[in-house]
Protein backbone atom coordinates (compact mmCIF):
# COMPACT_ATOMS: atom_id res chain seq x y z
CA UNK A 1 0.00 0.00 0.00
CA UNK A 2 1.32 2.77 -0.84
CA UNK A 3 1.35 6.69 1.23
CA UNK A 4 -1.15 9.09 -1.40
CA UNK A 5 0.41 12.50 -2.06
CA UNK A 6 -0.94 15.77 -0.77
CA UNK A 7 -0.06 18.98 -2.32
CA UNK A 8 -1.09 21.96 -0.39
CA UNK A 9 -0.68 25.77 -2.11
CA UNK A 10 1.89 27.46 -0.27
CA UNK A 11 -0.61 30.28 0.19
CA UNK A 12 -3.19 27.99 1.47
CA UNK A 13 -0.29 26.27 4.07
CA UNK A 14 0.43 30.07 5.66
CA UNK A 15 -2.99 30.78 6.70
CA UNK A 16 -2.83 27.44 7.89
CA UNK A 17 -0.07 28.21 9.65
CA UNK A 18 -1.77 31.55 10.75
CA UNK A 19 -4.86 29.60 12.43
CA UNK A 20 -3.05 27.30 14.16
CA UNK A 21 -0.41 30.23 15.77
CA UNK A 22 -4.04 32.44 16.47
CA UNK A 23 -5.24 29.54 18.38
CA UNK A 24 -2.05 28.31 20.54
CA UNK A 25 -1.91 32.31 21.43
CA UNK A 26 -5.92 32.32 22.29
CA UNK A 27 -4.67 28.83 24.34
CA UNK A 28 -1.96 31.24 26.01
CA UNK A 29 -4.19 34.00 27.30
CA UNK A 30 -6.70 32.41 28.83
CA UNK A 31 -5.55 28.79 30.03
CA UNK A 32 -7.94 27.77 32.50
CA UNK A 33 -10.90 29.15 30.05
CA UNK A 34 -9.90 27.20 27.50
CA UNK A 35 -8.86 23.69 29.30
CA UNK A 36 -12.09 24.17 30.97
CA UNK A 37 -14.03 24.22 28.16
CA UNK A 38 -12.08 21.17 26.76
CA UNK A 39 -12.74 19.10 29.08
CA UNK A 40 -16.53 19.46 28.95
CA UNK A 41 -15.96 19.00 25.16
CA UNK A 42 -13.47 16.45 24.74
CA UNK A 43 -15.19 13.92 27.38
CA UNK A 44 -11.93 11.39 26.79
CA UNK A 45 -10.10 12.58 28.57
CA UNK A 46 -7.93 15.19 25.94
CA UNK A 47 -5.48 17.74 27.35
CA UNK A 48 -4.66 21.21 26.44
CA UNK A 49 -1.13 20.46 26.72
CA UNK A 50 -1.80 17.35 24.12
CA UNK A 51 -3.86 19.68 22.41
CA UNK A 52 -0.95 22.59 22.00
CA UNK A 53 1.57 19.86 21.03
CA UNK A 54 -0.91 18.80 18.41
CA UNK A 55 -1.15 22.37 17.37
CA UNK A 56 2.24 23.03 17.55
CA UNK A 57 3.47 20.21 15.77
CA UNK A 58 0.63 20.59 12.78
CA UNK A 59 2.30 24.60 12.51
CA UNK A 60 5.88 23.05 11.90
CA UNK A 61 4.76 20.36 9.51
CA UNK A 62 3.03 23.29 7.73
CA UNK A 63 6.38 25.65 7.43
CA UNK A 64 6.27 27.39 10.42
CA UNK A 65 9.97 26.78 10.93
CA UNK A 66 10.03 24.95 14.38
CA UNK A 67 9.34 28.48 16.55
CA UNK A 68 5.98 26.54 18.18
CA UNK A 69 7.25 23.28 17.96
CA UNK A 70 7.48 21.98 21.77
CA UNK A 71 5.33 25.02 22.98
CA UNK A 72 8.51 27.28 22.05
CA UNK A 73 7.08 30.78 21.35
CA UNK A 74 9.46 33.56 19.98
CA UNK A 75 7.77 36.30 22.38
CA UNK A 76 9.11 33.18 25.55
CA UNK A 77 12.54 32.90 24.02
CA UNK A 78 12.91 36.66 23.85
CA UNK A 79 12.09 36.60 27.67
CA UNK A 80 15.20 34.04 28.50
């Protein structure tokens, strides 16, 4: 069996890319908002750590050069 081929317009990839940042920063500013309303959604039991790693790890698979991979966020690495 073989793996099918997706091509994705580089256009179409950034606001991808875009989303996926908007949401991990949305994540960022209001934590216990948003893990609280995950919980009552995702009944089995999903995270919002497993759901920013998700996130983060769709971003760099998309382009986004690594800078959310592993929750690392250029405004945090500024801060070190």
């Amino acid at each position: 069996m073989t793996t099918p081929t997706l091509t994705l317009d580089p256009a179409d990839a950034v606001e991808l890319a875009e989303l996926l940042a908007f949401l991990g920063d949305w994540f960022d500013d209001a934590p216990d908002v948003v893990g609280g309303w995950l919980a009552r959604f995702a009944c089995y039991g999903y995270t919002l750590d497993e759901l920013r790693a998700d996130l983060d790890r769709f971003g760099f698979l998309l382009g986004s050069g690594g800078q959310r991979l592993l929750g690392e966020r250029a405004d945090q690495s500024a801060d070190r």
